[in-house]
N, C-alpha and C. Protein backbone atom coordinates (compact mmCIF):
# COMPACT_ATOMS: atom_id res chain seq x y z
N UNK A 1 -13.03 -43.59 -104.06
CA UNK A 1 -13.14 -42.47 -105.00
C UNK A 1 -14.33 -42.73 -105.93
N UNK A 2 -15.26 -41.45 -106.33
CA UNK A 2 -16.37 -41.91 -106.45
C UNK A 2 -15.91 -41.69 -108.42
N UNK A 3 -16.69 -41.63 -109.49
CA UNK A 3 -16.30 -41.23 -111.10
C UNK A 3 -15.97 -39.94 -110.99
N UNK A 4 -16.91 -39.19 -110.37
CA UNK A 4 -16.27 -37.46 -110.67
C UNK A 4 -14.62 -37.18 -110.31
N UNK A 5 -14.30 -38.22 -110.03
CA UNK A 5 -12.41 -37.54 -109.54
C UNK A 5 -12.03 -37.90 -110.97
N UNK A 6 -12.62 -39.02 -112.09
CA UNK A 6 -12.21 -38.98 -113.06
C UNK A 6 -12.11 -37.64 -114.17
N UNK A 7 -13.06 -36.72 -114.22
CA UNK A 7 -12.85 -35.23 -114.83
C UNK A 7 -11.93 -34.51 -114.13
N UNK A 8 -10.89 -34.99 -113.49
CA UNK A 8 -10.14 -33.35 -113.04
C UNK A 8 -8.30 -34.43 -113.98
N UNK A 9 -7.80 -32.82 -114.26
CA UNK A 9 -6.16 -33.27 -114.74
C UNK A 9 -5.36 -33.36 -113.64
N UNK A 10 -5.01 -34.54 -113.69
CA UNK A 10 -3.97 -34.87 -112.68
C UNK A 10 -2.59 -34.22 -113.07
N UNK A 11 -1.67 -34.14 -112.39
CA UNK A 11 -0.69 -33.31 -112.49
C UNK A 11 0.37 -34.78 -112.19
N UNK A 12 1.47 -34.24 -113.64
CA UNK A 12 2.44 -35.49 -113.70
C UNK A 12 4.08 -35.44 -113.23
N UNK A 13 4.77 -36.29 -113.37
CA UNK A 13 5.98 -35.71 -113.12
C UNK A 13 6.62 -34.46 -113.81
N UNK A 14 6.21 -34.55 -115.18
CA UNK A 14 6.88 -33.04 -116.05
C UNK A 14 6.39 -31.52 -115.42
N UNK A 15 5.24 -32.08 -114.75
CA UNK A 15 4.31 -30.75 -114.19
C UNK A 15 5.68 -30.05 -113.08
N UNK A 16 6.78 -31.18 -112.38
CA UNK A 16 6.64 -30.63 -111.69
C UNK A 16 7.51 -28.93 -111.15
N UNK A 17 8.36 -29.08 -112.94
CA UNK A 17 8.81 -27.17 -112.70
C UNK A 17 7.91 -26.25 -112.49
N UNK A 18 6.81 -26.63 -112.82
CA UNK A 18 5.51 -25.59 -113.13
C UNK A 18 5.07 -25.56 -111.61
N UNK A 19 5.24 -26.33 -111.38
CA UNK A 19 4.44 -26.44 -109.28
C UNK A 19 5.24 -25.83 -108.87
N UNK A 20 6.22 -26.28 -108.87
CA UNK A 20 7.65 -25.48 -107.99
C UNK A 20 7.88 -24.27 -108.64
N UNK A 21 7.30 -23.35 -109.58
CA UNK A 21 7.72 -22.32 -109.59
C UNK A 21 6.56 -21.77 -108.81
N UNK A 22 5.06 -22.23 -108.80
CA UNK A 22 4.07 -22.13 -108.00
C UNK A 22 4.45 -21.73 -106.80
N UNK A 23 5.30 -22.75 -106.08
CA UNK A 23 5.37 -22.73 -104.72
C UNK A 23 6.51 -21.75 -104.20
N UNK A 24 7.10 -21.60 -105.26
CA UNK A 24 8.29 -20.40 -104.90
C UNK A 24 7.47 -19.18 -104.79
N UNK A 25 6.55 -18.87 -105.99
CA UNK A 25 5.94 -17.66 -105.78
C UNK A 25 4.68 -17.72 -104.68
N UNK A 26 5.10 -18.87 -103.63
CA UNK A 26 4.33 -18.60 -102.79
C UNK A 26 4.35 -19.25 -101.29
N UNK A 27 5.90 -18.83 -101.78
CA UNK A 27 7.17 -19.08 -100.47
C UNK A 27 6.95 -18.75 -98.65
N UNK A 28 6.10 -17.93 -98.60
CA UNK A 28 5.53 -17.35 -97.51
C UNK A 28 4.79 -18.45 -96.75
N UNK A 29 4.12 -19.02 -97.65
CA UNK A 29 3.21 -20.15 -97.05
C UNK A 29 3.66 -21.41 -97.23
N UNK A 30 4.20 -21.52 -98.23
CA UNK A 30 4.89 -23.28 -98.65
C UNK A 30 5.72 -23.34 -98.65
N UNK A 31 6.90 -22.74 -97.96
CA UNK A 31 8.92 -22.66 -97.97
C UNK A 31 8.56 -24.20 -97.65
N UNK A 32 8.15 -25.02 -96.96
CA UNK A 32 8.11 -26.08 -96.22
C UNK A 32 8.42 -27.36 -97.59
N UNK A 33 7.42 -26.78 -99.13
CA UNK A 33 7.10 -27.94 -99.29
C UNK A 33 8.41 -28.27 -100.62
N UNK A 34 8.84 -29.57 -101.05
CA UNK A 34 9.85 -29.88 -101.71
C UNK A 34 9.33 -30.63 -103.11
N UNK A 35 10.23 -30.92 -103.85
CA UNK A 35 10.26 -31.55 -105.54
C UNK A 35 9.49 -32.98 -104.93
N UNK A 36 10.04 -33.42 -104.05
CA UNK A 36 9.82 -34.96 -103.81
C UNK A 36 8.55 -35.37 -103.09
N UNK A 37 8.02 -34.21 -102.10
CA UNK A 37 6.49 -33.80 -101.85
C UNK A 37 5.68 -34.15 -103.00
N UNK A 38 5.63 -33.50 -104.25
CA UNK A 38 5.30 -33.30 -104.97
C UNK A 38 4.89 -34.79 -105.90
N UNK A 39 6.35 -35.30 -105.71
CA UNK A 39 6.37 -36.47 -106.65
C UNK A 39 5.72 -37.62 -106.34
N UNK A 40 5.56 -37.52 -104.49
CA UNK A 40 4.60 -38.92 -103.70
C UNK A 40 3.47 -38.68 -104.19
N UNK A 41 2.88 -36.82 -104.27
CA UNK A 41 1.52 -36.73 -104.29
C UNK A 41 0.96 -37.41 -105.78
N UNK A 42 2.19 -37.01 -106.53
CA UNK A 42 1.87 -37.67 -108.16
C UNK A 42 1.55 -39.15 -108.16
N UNK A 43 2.57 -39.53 -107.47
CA UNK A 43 2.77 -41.25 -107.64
C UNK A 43 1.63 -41.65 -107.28
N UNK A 44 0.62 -40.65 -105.60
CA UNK A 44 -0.74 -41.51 -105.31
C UNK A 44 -1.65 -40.66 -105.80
N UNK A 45 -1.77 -40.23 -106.91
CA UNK A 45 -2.88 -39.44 -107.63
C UNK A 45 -3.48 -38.59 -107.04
N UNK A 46 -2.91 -37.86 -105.92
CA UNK A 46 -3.27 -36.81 -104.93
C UNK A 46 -2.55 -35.43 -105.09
N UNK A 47 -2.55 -35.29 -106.65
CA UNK A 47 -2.13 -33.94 -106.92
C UNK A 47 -2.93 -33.44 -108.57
N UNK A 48 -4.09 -32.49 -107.74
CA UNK A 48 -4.60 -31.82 -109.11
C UNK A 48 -4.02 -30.75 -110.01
N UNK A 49 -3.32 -30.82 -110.94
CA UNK A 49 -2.68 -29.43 -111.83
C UNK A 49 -3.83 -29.25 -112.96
N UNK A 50 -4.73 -28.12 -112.63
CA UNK A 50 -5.66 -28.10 -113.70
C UNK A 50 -5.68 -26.27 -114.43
N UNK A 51 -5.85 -26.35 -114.97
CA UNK A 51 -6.21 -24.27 -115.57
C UNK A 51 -5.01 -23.97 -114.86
N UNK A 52 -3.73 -24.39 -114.72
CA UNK A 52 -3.00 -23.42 -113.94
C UNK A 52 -3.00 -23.51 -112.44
N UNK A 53 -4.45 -24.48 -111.78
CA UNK A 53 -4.64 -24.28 -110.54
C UNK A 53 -3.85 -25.78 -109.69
N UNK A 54 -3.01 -25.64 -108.92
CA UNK A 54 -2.47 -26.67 -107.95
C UNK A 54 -3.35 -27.00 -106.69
N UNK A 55 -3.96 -28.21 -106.74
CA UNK A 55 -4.20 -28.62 -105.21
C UNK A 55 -4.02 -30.26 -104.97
N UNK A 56 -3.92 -30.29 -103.60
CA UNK A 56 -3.11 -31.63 -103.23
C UNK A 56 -4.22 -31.51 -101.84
N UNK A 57 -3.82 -32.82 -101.95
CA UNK A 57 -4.90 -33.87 -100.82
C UNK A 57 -4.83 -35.13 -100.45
N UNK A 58 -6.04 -35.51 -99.58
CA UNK A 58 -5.81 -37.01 -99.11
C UNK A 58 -7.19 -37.09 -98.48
N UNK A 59 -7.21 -38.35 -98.64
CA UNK A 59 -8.63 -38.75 -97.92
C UNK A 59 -8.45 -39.61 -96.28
N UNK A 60 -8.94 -39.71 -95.73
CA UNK A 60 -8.92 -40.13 -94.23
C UNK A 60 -9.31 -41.30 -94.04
N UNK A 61 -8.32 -42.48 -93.96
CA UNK A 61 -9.31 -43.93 -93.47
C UNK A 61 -9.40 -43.95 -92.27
N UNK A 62 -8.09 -43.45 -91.31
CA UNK A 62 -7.98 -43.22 -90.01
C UNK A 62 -8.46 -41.82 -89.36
N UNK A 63 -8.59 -42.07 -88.08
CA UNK A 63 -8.67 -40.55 -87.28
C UNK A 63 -7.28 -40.03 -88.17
N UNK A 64 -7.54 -38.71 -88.78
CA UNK A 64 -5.97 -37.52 -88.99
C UNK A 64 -6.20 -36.46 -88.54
N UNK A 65 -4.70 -35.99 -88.22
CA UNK A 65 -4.65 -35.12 -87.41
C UNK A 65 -4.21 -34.13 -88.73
N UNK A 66 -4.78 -32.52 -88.47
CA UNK A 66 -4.33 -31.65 -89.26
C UNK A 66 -3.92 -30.46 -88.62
N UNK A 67 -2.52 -29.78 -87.89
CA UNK A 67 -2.68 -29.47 -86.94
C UNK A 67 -2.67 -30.46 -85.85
N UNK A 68 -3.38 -29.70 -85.44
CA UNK A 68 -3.89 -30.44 -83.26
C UNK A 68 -4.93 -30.90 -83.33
N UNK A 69 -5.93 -30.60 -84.53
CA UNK A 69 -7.13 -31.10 -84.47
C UNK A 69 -7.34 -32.66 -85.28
N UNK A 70 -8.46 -32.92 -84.90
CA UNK A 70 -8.65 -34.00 -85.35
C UNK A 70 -9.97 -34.62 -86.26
N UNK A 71 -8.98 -35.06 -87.41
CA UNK A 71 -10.27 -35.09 -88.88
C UNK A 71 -10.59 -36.20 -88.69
N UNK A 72 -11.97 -36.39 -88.75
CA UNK A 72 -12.98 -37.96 -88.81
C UNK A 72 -12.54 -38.55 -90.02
N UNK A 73 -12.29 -39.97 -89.60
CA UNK A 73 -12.14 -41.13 -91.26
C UNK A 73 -13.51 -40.84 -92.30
N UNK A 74 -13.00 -41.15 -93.00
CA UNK A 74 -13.99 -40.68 -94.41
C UNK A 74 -14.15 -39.44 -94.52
N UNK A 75 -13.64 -38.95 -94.79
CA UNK A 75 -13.35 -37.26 -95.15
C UNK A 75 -12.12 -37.09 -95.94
N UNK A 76 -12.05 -35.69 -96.94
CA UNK A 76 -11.15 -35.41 -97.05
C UNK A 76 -10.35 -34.28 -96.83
N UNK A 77 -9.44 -33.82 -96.99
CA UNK A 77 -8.31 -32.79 -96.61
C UNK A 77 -7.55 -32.43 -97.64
N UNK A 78 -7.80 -30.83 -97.78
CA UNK A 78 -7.18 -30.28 -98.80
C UNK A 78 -5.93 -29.97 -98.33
N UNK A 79 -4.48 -30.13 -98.69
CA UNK A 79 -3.60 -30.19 -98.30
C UNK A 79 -3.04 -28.91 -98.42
N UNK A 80 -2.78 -28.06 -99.88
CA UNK A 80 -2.40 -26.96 -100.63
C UNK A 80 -3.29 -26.85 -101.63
N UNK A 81 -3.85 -25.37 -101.82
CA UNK A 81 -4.15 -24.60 -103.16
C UNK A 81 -3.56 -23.70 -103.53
N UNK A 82 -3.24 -23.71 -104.51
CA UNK A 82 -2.57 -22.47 -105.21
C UNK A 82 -2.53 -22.27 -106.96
N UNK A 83 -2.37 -20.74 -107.02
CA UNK A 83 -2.53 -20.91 -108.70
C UNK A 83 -1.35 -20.40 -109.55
N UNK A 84 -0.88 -20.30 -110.63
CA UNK A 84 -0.15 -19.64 -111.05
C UNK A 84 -0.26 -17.98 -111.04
N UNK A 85 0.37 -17.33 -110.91
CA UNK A 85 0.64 -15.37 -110.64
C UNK A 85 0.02 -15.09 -112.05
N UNK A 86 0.61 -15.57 -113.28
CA UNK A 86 0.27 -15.22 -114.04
C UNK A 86 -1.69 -14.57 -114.55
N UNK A 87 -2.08 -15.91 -113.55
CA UNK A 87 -3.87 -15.73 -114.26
C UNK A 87 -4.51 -14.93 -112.80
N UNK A 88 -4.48 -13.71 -113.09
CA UNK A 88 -4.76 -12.72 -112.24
C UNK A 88 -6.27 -13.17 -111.55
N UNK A 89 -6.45 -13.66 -112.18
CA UNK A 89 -8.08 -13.50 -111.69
C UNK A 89 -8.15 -15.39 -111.06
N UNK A 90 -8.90 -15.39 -109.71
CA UNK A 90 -9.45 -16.23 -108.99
C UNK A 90 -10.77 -17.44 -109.93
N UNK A 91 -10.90 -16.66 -111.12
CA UNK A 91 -12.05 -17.51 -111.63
C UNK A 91 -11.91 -18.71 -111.73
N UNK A 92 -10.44 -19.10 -112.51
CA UNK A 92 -10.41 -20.49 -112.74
C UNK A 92 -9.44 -21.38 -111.19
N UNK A 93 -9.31 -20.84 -110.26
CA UNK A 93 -9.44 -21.44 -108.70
C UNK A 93 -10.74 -21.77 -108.31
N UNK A 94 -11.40 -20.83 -108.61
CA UNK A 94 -12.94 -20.65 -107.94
C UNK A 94 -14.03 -22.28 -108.78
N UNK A 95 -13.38 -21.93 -109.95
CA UNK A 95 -13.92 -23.50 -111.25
C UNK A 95 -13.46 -24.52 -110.11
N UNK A 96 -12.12 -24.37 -110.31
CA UNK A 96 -11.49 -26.07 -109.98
C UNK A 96 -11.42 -26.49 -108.08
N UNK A 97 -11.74 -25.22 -107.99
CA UNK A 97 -12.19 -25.80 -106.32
C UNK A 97 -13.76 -26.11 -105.80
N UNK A 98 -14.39 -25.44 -106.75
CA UNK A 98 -15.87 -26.17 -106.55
C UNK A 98 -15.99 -27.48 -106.93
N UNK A 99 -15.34 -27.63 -108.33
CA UNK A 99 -15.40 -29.05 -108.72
C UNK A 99 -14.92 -30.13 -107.54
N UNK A 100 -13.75 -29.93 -107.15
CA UNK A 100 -13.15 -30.50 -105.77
C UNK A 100 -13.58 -30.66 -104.51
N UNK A 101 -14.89 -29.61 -104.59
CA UNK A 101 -15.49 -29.88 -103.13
C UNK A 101 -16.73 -30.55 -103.91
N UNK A 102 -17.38 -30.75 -105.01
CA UNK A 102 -18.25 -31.23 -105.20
C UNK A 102 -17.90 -32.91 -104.97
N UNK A 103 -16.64 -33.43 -105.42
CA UNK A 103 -15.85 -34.33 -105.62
C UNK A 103 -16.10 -34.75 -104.03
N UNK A 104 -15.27 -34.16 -103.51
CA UNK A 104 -14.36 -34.92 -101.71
C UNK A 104 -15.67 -35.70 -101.44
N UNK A 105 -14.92 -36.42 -100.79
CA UNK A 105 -15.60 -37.60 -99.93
C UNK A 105 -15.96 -37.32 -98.61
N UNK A 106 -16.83 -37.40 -97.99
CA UNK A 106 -17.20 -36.85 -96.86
C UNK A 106 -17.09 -35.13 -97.06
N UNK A 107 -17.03 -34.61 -95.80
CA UNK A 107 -16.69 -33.64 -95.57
C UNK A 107 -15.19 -33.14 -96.21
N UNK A 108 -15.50 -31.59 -96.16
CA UNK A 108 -14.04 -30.77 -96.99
C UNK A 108 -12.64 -30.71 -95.33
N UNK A 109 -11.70 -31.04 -95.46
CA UNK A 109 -11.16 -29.96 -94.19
C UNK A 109 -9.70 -29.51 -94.66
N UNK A 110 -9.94 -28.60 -94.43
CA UNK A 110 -8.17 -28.08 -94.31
C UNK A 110 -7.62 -26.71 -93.30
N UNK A 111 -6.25 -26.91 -93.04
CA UNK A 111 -5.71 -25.62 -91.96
C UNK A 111 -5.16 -24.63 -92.84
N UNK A 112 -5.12 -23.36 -92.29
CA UNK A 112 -4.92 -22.41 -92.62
C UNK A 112 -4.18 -21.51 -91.82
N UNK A 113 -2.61 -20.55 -91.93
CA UNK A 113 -2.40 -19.66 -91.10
C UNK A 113 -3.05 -18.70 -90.86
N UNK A 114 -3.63 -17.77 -89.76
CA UNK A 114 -4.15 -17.17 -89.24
C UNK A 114 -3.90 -15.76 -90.15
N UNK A 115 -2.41 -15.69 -90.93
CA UNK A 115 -2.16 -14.21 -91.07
C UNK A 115 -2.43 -14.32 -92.65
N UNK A 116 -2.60 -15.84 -93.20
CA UNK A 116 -3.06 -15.35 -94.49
C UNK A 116 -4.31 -15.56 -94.92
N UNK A 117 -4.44 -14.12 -94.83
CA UNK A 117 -6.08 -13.17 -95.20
C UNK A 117 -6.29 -13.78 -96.71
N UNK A 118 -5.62 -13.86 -97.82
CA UNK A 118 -5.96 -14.55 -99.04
C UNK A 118 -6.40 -15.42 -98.92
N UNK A 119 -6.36 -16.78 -98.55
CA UNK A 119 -6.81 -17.95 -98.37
C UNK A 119 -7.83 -17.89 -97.68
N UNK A 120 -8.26 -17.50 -96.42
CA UNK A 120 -8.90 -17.00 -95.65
C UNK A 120 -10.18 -16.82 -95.98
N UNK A 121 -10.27 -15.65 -97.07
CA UNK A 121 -10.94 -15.15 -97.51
C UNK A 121 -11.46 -15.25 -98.60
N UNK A 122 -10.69 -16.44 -99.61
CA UNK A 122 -10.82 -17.47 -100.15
C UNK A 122 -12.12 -18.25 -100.15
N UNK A 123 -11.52 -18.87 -98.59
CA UNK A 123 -12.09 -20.20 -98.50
C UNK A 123 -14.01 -19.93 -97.68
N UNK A 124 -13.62 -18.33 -97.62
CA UNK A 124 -15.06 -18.26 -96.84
C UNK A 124 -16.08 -17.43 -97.86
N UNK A 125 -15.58 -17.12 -99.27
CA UNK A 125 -16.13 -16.46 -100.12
C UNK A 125 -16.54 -18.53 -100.85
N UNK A 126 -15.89 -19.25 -100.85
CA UNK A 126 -16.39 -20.89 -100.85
C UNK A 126 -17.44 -21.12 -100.11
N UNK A 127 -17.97 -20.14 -99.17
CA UNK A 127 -19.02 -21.03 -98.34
C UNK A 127 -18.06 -21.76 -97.34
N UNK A 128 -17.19 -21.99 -96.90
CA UNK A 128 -16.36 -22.52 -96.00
C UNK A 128 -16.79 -22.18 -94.53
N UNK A 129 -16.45 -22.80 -93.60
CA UNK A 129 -16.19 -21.99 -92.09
C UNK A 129 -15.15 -22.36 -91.03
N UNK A 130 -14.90 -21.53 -90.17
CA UNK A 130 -13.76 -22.18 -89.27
C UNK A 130 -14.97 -22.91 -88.31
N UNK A 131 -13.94 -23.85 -87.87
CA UNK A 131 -14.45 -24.80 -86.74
C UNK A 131 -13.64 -25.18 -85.81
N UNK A 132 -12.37 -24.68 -85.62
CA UNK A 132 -11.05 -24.54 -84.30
C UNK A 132 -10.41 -23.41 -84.92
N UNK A 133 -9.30 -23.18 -83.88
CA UNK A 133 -7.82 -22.68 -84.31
C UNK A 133 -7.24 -23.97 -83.85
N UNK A 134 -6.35 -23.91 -84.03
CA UNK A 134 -5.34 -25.15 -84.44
C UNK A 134 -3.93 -24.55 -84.22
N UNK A 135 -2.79 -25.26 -84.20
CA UNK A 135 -1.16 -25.04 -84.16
C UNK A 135 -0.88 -25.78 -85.80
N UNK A 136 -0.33 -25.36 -86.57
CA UNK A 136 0.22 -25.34 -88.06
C UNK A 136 1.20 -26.58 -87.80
N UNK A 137 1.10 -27.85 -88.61
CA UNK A 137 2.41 -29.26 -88.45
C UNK A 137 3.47 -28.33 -88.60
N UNK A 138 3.89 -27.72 -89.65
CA UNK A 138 5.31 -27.63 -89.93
C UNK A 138 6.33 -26.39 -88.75
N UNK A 139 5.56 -25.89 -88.78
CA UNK A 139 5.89 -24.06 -87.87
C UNK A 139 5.30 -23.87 -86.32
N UNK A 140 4.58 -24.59 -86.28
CA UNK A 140 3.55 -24.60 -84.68
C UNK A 140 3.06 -23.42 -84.63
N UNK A 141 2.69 -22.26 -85.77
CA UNK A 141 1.99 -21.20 -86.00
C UNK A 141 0.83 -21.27 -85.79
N UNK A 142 -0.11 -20.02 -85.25
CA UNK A 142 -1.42 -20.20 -85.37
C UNK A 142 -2.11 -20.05 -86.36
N UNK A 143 -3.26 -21.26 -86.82
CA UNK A 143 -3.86 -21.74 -87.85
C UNK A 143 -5.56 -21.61 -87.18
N UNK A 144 -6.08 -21.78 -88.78
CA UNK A 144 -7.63 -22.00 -88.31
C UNK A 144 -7.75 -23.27 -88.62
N UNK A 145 -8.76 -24.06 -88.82
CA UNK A 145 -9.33 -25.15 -89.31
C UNK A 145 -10.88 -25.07 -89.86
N UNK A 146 -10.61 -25.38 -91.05
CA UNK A 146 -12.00 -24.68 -91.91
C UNK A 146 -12.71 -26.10 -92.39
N UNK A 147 -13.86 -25.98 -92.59
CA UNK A 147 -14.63 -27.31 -92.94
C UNK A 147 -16.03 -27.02 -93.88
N UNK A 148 -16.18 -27.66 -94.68
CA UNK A 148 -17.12 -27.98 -95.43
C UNK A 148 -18.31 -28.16 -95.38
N UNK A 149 -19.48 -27.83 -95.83
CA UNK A 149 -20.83 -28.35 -95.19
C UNK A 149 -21.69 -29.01 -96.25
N UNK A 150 -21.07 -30.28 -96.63
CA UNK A 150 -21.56 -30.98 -97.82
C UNK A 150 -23.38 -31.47 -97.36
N UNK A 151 -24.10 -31.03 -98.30
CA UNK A 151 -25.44 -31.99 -99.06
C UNK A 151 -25.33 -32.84 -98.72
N UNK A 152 -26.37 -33.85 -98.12
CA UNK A 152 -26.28 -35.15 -98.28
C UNK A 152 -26.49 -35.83 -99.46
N UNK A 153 -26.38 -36.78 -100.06
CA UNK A 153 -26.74 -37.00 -101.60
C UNK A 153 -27.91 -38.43 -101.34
């Protein structure tokens, strides 16, 4: 982890009614994920709660699989984004996910279901792109797989 992961708010155990009401209001896509999800990601500092905005991750020492596909070591993987309902507007997602891709290590990757057009459309208004479809871990749904096209520094 390079200093810039030091500017983002990590998200703590008290955070975690505030996530989980997150993830309820966004049950469609995360029924999957639980309190105790939540609490590993805390324990390994792989959960950002910043402006309201939730995202979780991991970095790759090994080949990982996301989906069917397969992420190169040294990279990272956005696990979940999401924001609170309340802050209507994408701006402060749009803040704390640039910061996050400025951040990741290697390359960006993460899967996506096919039917949600929000994220989607999201992640390609980011400059993002697909680079497979993929089968979804939890549902075996069809997913994309979107990736990053970091600067060299």
């Amino acid at each position: 982890m390079n200093e810039c992961w030091n500017f983002f708010r990590y998200a703590s155990s008290e955070d975690i009614p505030e996530i989980m009401e997150i993830v309820r209001s966004n049950k469609k896509w995360f029924s999957h994920l639980t309190d105790k999800h939540f609490e590993e990601k805390i324990n390994r500092k792989q959960c950002i709660y910043e402006s309201g905005v939730l995202i979780t991750f991991k970095f790759t020492t090994n080949v990982t699989k996301i989906g069917d596909f397969a992420v190169p070591k040294g990279n990272t993987i956005l696990e979940q984004i999401a924001k609170k309902k309340s802050f209507s507007k994408n701006s402060f997602a749009e803040h704390v996910f640039t910061k996050f891709l400025n951040c990741s290590t290697g390359e960006l990757y993460l899967a996506v279901n096919v039917k949600n057009e929000r994220a989607i459309n999201f992640y390609r208004k980011m400059k993002m792109y697909i680079i497979s479809n993929t089968k979804l871990d939890n549902s075996l749904k069809d997913g994309f797989i979107f990736k990053s096209k970091k600067l060299k520094n």
